[in-house]
C-alpha atoms as a PDB file:
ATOM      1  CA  UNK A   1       0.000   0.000   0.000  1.00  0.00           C
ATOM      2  CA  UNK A   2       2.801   2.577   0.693  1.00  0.00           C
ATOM      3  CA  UNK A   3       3.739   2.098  -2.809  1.00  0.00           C
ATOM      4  CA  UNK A   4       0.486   2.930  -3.838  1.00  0.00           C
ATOM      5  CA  UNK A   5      -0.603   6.885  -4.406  1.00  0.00           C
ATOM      6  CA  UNK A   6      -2.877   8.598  -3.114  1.00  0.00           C
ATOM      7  CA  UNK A   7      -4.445   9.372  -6.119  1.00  0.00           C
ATOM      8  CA  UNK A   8      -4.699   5.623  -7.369  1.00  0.00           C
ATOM      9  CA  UNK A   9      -6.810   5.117  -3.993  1.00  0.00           C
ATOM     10  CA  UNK A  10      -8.999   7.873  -5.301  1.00  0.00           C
ATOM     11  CA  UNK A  11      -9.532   6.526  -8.715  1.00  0.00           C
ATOM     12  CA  UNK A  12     -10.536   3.213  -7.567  1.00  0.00           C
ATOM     13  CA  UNK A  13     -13.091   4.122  -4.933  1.00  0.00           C
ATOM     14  CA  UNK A  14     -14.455   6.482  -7.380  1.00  0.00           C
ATOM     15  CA  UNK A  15     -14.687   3.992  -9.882  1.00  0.00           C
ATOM     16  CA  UNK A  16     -16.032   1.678  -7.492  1.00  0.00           C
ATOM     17  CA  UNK A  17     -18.616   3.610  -5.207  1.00  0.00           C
ATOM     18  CA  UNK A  18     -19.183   5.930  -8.340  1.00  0.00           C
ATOM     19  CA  UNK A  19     -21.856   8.803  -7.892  1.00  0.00           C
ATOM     20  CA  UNK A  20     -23.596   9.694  -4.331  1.00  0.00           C
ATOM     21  CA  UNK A  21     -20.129   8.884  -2.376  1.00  0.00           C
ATOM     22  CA  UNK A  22     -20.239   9.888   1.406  1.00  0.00           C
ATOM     23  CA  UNK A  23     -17.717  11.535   2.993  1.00  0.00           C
ATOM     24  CA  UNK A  24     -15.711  11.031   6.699  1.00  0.00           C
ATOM     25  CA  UNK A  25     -18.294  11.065   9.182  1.00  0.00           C
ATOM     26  CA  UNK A  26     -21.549  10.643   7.208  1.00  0.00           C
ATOM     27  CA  UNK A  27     -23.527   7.424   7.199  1.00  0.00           C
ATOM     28  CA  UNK A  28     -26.322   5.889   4.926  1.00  0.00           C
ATOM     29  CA  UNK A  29     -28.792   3.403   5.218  1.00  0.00           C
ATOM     30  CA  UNK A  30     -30.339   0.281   3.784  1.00  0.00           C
ATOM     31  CA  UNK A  31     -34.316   0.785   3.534  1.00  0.00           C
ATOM     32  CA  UNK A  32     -35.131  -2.065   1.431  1.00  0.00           C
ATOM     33  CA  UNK A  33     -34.345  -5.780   2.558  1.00  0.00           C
ATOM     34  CA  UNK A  34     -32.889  -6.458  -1.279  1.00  0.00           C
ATOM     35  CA  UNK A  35     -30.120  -3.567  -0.804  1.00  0.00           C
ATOM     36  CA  UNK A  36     -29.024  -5.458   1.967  1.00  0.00           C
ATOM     37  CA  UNK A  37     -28.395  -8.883  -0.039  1.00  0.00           C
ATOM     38  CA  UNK A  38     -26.827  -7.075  -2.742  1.00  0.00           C
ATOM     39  CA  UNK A  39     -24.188  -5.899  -0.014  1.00  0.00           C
ATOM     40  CA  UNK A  40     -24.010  -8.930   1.230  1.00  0.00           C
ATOM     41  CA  UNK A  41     -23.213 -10.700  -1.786  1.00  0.00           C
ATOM     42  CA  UNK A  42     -20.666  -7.613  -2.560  1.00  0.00           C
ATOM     43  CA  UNK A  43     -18.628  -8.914   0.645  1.00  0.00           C
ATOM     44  CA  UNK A  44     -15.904 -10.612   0.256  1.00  0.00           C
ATOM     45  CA  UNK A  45     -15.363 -13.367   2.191  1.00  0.00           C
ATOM     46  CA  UNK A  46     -11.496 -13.752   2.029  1.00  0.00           C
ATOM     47  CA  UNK A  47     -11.186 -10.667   4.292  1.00  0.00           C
ATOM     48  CA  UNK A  48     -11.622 -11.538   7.880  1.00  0.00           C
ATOM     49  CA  UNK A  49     -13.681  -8.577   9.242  1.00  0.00           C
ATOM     50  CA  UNK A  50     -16.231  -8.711   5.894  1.00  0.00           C
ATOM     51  CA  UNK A  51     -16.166 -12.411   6.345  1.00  0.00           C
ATOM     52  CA  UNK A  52     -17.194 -12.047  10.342  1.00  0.00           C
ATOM     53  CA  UNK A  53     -19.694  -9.203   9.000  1.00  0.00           C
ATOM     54  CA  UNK A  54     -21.190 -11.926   6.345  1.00  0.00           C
ATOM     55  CA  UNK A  55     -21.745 -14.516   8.909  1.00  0.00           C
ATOM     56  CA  UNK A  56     -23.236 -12.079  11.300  1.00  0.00           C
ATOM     57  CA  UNK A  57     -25.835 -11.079   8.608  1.00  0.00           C
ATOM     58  CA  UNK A  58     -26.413 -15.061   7.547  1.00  0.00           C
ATOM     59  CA  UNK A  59     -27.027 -15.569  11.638  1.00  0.00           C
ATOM     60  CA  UNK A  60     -29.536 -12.912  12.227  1.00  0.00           C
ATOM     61  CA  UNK A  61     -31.189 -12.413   8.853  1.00  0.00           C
ATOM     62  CA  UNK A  62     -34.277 -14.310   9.783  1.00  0.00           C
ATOM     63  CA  UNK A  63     -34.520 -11.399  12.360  1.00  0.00           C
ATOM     64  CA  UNK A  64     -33.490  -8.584  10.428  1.00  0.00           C
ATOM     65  CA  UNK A  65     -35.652  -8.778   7.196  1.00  0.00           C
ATOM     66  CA  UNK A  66     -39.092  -8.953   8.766  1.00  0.00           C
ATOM     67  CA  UNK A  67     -37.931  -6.071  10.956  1.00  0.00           C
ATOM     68  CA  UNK A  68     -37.286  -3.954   7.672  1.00  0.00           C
ATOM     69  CA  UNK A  69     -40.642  -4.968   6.163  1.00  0.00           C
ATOM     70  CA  UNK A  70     -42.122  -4.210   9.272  1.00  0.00           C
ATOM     71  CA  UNK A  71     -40.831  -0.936   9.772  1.00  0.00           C
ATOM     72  CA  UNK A  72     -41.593  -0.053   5.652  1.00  0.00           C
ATOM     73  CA  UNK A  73     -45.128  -0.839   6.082  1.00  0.00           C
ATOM     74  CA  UNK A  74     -45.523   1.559   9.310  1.00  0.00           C
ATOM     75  CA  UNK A  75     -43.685   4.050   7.130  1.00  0.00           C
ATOM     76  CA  UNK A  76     -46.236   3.551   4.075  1.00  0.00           C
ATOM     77  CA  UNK A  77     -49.217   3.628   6.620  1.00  0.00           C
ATOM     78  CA  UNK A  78     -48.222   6.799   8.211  1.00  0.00           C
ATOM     79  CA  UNK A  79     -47.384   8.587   5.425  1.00  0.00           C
ATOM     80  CA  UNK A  80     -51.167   7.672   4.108  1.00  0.00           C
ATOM     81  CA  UNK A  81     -52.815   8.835   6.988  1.00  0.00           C
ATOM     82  CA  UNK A  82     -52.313  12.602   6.165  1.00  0.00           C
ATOM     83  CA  UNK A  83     -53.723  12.427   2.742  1.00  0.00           C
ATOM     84  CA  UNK A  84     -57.282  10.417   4.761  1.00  0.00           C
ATOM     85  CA  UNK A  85     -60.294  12.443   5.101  1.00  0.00           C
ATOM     86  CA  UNK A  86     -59.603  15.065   7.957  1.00  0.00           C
ATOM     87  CA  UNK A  87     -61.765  15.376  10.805  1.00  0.00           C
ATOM     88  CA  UNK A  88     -61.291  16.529  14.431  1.00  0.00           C
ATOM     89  CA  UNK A  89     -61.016  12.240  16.013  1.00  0.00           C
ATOM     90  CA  UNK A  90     -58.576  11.462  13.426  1.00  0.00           C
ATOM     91  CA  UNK A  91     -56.268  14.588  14.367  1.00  0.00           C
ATOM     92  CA  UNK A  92     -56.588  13.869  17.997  1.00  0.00           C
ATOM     93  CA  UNK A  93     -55.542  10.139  17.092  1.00  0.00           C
ATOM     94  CA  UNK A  94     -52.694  11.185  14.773  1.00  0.00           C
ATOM     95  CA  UNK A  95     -51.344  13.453  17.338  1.00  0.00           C
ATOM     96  CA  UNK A  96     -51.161  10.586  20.415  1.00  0.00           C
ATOM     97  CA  UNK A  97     -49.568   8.314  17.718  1.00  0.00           C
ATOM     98  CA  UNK A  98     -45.729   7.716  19.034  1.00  0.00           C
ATOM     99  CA  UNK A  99     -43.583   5.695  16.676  1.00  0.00           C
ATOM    100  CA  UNK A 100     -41.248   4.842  19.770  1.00  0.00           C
ATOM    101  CA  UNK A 101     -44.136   3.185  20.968  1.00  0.00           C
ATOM    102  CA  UNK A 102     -44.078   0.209  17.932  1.00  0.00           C
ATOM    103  CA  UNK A 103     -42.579  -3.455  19.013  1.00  0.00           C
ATOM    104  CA  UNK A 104     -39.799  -2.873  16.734  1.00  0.00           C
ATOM    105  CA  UNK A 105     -38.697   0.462  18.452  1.00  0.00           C
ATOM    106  CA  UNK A 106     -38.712  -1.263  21.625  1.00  0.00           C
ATOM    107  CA  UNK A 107     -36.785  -4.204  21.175  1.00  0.00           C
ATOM    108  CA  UNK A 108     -33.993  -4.847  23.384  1.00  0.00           C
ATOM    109  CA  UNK A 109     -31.126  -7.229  23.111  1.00  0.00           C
ATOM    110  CA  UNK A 110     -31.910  -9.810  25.867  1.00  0.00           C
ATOM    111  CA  UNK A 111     -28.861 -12.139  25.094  1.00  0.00           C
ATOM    112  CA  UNK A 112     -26.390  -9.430  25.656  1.00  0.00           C
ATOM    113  CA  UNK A 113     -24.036  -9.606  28.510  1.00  0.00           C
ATOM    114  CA  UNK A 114     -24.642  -7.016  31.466  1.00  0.00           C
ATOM    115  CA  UNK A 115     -21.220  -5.340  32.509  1.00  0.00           C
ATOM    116  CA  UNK A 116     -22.118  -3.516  35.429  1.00  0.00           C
END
């Protein structure tokens, strides 16, 4: 690598990660459960960390995906409920409506060892 120039390192990530490219310190996001197996399949799995990354994804995909469908469909409904027929119950029930409320927002990791 410390033959390599900087520039070459350039190139290739713009040839690789093309338009849209984040910088240091910004982070994206998978919405759609088929973004996510495109990754995966983009991982290779002769590199240790993208390897343990590929397994971790295999393990806890049958968790995962429904999770993402889940959470689209709450998205879909909500945005749909502005465009309803407005009257005065529907605006008091819209209002009282807390995402953080769903099951998915308040799942908590139950195998995960306590420290303190």
């Amino acid at each position: 690598m410390s033959k390599r120039e900087e520039k070459d390192a350039d190139s290739r990530r713009e040839e690789e990660e093309g338009e849209g490219r984040l910088a240091s310190g910004e982070w994206g996001v998978y919405t759609q459960p088929e973004e996510v197996d495109e990754f995966v399949a983009w991982l290779n799995p002769k590199g240790v960390r993208e390897l343990a990354l590929k397994n971790a994804f295999t393990k806890w995909w049958n968790h995962i995906a429904p999770g993402m469908r889940k959470r689209l469909s709450d998205l879909n409904v909500s945005a749909k409920l502005p465009e309803a027929r407005r009257s005065t119950r529907v605006k008091t029930a819209l209002i009282g409506h807390d995402i953080s409320r769903e099951l998915y927002m308040m799942w908590s990791n139950r195998r995960a060892v306590n420290s303190s």
